[in-house]
N, C-alpha and C. Protein backbone atom coordinates (compact mmCIF):
# COMPACT_ATOMS: atom_id res chain seq x y z
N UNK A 1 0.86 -1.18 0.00
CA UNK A 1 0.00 0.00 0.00
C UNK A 1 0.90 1.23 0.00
N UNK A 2 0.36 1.95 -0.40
CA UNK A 2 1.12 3.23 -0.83
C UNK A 2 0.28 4.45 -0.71
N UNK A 3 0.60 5.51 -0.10
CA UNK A 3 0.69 7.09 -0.14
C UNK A 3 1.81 8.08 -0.31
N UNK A 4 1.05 8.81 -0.78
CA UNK A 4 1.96 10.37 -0.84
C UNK A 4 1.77 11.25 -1.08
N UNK A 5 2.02 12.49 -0.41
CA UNK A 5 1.45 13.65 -0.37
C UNK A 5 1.76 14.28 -1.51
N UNK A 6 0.87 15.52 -1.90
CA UNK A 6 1.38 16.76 -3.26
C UNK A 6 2.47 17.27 -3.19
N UNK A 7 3.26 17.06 -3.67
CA UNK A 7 4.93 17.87 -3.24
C UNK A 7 4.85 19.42 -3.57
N UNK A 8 5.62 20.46 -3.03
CA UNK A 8 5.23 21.72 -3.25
C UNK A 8 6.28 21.66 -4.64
N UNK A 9 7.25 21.09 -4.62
CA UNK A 9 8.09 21.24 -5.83
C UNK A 9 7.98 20.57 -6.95
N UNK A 10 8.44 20.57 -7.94
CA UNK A 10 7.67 19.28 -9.04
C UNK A 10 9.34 18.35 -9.40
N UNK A 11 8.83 17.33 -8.88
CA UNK A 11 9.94 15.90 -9.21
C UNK A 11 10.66 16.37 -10.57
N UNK A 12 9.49 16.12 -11.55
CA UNK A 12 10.19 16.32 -13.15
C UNK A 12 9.78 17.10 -13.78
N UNK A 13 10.45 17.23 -15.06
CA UNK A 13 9.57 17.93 -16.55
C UNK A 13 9.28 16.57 -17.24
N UNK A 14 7.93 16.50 -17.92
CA UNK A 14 7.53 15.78 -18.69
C UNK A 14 8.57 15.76 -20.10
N UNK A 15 8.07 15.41 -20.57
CA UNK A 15 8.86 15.00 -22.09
C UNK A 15 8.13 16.82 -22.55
N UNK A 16 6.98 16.95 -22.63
CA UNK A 16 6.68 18.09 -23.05
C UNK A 16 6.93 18.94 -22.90
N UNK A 17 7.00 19.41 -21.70
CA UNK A 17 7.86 20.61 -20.74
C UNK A 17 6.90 20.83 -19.50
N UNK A 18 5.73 20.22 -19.03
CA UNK A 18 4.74 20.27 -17.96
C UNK A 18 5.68 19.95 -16.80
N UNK A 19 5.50 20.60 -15.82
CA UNK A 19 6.03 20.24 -14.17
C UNK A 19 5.13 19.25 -13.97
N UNK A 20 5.63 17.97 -13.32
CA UNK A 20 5.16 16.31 -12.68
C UNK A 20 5.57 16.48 -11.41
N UNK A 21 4.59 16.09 -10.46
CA UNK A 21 4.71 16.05 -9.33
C UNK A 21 3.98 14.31 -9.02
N UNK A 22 5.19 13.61 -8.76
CA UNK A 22 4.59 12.03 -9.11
C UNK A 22 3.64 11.80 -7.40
N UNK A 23 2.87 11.27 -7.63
CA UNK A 23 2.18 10.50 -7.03
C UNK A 23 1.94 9.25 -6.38
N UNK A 24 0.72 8.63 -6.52
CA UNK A 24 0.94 6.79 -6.24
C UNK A 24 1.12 6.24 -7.64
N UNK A 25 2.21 4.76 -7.82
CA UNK A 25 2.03 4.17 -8.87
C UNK A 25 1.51 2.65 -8.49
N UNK A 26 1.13 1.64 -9.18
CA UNK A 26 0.51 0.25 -8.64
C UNK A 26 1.26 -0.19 -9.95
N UNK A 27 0.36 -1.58 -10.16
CA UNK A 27 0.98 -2.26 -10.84
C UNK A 27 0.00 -2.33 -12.30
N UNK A 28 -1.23 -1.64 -12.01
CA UNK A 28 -1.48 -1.28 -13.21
C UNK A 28 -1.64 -0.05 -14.29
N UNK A 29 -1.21 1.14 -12.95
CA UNK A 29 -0.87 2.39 -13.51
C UNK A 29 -0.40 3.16 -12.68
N UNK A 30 -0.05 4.48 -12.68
CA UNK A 30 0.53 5.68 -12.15
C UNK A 30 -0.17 6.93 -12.12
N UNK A 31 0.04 7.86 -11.12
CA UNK A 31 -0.39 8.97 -10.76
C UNK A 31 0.20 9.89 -10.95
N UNK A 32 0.01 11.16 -11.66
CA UNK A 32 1.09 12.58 -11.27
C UNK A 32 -0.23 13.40 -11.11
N UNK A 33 0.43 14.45 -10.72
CA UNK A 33 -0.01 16.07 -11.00
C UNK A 33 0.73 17.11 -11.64
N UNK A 34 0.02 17.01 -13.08
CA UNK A 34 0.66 18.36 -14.01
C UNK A 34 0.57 19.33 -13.80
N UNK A 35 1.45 20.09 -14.38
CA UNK A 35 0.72 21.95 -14.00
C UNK A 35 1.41 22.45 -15.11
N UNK A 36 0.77 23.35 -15.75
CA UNK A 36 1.77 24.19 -16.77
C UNK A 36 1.35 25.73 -16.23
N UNK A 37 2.60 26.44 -16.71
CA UNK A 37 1.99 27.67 -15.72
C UNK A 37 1.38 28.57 -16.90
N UNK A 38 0.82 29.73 -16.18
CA UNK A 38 -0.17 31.00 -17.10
C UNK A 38 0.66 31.00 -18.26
N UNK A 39 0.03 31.09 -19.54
CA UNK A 39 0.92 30.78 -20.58
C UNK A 39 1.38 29.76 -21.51
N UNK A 40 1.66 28.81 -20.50
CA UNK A 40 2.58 27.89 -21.06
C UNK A 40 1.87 27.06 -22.32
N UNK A 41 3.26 26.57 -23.01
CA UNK A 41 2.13 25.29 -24.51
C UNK A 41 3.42 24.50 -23.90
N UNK A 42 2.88 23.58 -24.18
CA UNK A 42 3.77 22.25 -23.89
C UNK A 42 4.07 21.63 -25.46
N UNK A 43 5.09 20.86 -25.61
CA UNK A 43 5.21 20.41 -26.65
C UNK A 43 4.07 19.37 -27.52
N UNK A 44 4.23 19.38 -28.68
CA UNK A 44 3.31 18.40 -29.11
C UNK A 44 3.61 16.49 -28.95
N UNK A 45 2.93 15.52 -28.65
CA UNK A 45 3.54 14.61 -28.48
C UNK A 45 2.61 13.11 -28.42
N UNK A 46 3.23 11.90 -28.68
CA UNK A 46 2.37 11.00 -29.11
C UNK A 46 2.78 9.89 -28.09
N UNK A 47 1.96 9.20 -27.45
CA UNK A 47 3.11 7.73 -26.43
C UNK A 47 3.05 6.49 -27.21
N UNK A 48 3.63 5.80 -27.15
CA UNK A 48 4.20 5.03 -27.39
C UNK A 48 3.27 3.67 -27.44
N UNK A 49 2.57 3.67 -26.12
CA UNK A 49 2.39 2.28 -25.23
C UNK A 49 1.70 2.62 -24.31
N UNK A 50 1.44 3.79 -23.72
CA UNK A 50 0.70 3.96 -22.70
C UNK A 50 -1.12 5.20 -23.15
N UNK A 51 -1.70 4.28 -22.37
CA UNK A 51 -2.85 5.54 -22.44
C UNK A 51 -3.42 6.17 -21.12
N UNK A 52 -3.71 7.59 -21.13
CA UNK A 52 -4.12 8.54 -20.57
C UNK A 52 -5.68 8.68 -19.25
N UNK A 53 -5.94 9.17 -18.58
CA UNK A 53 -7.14 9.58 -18.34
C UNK A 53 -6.51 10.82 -17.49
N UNK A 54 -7.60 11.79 -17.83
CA UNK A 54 -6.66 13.32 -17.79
C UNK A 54 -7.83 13.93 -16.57
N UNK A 55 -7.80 14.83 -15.75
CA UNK A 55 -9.43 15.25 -14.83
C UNK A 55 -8.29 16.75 -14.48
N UNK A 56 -9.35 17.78 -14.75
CA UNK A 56 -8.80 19.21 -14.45
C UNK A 56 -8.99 19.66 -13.24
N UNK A 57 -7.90 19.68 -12.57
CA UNK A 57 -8.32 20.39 -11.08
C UNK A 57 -8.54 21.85 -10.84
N UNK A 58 -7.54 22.52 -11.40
CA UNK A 58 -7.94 23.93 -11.65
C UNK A 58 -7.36 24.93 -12.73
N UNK A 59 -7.24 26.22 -12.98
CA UNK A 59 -7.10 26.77 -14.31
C UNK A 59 -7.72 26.61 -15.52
N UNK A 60 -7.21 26.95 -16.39
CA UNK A 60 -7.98 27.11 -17.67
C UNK A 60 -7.28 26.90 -18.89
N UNK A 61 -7.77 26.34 -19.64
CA UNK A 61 -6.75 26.10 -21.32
C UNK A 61 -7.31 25.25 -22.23
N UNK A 62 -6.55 24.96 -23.12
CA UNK A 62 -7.26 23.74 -23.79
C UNK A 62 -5.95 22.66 -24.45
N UNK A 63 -6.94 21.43 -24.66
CA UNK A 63 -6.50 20.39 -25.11
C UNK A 63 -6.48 19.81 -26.99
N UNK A 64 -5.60 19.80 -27.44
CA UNK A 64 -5.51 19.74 -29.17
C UNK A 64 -5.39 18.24 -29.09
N UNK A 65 -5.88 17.11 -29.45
CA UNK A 65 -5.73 15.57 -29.88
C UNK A 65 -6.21 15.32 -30.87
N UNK A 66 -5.46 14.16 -31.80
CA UNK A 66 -5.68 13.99 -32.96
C UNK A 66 -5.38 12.52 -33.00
N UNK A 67 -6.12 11.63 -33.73
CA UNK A 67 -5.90 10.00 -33.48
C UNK A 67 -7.06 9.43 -34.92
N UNK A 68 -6.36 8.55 -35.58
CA UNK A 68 -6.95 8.32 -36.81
C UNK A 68 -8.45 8.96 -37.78
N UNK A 69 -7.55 10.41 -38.01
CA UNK A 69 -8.28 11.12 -38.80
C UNK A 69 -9.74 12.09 -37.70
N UNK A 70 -9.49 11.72 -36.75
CA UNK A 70 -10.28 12.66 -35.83
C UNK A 70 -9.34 13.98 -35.25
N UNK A 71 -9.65 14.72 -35.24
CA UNK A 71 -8.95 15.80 -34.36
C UNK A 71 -9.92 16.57 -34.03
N UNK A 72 -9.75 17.05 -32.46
CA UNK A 72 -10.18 18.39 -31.71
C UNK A 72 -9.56 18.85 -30.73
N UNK A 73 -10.13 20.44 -30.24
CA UNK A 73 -9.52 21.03 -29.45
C UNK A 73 -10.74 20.58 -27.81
N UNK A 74 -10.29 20.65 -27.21
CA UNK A 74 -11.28 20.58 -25.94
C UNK A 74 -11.17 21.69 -25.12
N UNK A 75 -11.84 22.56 -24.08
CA UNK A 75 -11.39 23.45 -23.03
C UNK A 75 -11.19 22.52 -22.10
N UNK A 76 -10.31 23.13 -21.35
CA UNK A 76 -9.47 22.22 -20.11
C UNK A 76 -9.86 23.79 -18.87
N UNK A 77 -10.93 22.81 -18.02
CA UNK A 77 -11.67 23.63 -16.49
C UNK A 77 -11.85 22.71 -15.69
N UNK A 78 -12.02 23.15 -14.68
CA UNK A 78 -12.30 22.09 -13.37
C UNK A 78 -13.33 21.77 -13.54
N UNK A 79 -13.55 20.15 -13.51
CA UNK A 79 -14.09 19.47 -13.89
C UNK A 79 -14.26 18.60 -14.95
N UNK A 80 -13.75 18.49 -16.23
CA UNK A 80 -13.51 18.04 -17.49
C UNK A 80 -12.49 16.79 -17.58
N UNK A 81 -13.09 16.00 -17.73
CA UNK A 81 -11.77 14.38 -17.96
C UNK A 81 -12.03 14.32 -19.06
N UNK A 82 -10.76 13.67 -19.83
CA UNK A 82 -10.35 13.71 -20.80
C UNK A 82 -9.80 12.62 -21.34
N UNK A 83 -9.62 11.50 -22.13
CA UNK A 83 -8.87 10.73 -22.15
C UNK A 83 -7.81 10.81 -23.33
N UNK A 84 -6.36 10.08 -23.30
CA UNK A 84 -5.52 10.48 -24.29
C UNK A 84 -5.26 8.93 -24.48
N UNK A 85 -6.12 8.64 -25.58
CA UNK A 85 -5.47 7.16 -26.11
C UNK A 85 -3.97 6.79 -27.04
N UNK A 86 -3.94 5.89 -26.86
CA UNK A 86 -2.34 5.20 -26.83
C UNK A 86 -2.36 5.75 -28.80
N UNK A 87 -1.03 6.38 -28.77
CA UNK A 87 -0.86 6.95 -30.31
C UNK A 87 -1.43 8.09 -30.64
N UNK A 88 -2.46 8.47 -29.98
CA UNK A 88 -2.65 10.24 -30.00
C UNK A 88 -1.93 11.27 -29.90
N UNK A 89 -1.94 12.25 -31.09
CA UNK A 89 -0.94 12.99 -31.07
C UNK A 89 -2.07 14.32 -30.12
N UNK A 90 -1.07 15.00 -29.10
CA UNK A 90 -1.76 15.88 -28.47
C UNK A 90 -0.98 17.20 -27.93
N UNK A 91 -1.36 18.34 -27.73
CA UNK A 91 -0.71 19.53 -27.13
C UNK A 91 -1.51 19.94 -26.24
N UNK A 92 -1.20 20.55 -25.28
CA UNK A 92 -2.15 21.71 -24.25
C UNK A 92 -1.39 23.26 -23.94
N UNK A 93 -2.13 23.61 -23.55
CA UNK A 93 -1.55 24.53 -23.13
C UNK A 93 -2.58 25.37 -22.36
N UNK A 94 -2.19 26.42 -21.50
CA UNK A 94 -2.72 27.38 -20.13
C UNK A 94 -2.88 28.56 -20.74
N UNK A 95 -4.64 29.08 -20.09
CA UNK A 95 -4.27 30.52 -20.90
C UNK A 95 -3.55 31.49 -19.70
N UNK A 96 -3.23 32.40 -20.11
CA UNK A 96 -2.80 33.91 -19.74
C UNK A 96 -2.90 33.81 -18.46
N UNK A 97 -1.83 33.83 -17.27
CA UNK A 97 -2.18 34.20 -16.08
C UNK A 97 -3.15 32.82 -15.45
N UNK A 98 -3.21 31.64 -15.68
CA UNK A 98 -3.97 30.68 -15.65
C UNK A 98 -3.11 29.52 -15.30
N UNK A 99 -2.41 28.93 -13.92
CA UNK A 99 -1.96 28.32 -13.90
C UNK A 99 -3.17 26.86 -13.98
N UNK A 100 -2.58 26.57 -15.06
CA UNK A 100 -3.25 24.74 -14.93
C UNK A 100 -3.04 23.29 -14.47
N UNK A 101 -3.84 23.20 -13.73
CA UNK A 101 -3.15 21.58 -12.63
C UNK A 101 -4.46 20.79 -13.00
N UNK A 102 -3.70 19.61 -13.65
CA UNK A 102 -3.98 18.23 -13.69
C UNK A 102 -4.09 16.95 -12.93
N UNK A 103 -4.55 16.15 -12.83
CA UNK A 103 -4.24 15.13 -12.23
C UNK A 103 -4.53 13.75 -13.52
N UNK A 104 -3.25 13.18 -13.97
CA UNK A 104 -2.90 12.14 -14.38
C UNK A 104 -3.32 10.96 -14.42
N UNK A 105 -3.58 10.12 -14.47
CA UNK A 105 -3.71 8.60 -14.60
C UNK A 105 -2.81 7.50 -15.95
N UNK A 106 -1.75 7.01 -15.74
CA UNK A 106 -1.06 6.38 -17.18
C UNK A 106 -1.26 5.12 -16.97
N UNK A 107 -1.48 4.61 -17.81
CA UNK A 107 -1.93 3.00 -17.87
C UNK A 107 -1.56 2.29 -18.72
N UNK A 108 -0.74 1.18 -19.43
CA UNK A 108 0.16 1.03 -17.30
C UNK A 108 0.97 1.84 -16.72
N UNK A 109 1.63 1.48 -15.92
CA UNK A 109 2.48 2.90 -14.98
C UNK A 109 3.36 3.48 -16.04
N UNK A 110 3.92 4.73 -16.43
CA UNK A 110 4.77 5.09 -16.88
C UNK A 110 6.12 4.66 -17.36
N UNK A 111 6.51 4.47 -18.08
CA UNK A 111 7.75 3.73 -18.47
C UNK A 111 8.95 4.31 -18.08
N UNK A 112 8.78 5.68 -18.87
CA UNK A 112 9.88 7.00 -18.72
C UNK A 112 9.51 7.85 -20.05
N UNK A 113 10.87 8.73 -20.28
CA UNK A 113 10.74 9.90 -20.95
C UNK A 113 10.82 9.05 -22.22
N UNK A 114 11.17 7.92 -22.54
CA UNK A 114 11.46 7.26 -24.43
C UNK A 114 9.68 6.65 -24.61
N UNK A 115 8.80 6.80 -23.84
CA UNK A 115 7.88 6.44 -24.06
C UNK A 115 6.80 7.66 -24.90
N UNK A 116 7.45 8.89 -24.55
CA UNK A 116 6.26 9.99 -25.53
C UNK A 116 7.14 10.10 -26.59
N UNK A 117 7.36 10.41 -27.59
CA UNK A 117 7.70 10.73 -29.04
C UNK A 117 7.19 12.23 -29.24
N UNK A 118 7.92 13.25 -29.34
CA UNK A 118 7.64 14.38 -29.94
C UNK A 118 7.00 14.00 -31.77
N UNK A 119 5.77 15.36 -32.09
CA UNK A 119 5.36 14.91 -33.44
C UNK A 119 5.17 16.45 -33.27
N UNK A 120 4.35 16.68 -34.74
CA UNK A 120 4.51 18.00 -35.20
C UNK A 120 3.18 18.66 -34.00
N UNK A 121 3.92 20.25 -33.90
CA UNK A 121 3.09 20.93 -33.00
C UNK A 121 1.86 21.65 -33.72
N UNK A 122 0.66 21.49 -32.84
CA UNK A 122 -0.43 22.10 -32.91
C UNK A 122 -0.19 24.10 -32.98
N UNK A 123 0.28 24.25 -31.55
CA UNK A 123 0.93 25.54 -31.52
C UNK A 123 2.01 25.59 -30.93
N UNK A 124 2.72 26.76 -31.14
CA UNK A 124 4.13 27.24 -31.10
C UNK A 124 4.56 26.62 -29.49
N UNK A 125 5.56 25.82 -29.42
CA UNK A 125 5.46 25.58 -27.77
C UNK A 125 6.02 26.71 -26.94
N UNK A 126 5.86 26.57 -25.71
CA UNK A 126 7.02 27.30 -24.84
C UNK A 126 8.35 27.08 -24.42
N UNK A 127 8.70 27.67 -23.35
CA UNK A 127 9.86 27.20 -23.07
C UNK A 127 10.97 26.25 -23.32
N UNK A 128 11.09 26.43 -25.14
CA UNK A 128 12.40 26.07 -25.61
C UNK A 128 11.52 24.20 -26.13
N UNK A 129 10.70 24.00 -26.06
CA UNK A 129 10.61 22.77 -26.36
C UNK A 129 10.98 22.45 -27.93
N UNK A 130 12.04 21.46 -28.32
CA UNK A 130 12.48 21.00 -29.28
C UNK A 130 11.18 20.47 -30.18
């Protein structure tokens, strides 16, 4: 059994450029809490092997996914789950002054950073993302 509290600092950067603040993991998936701050676009990006369930805790933005010939944008508010299936290419990003926090679900647990694949961006990212 396992707990752990919200860390005030964030463990990692995602492959995208989102602050991860890891959570519980089991044996059939993993927990973080994202945040991108007011502003931010995260890179565009596709996984590998793993799929998503996304739930907005607070802020504001939206979500770009695209997966065999479907694409849309979603608003991302508290309250809104989302899912990011395995091979979806997707971006987010925070509006203006809008810090946005996520809470995660990867299934199965996270592999690491060789598991997302950068693909072409929706919009311009931030902070230097390749």
């Amino acid at each position: 059994m396992k707990t752990r509290t919200l860390p005030a600092a964030c463990d990692t950067l995602a492959p995208d450029g989102s602050e991860i603040r890891l959570l519980v993991e089991g044996m059939g998936g993993s927990m973080v809490h994202c945040r991108l701050p007011g502003g931010g676009v995260s890179g565009a990006v596709r996984h590998r092997r793993v799929e998503e369930l996304w739930y907005c805790l607070a802020g504001r933005g939206a979500l770009w996914r695209s997966l065999g010939g479907l694409e849309e944008t979603i608003i991302l508010e508290p309250g809104v789950s989302v899912d990011i299936p395995t091979g979806a290419h997707f971006q987010f990003r925070a509006d203006p002054e809008q810090i946005l926090d996520i809470l995660i679900v990867t299934m199965p647990p996270w592999p690491g950073a060789e598991e997302a694949e950068r693909v072409e961006d929706h919009w311009p990212p931030s902070g230097g993302q390749a």
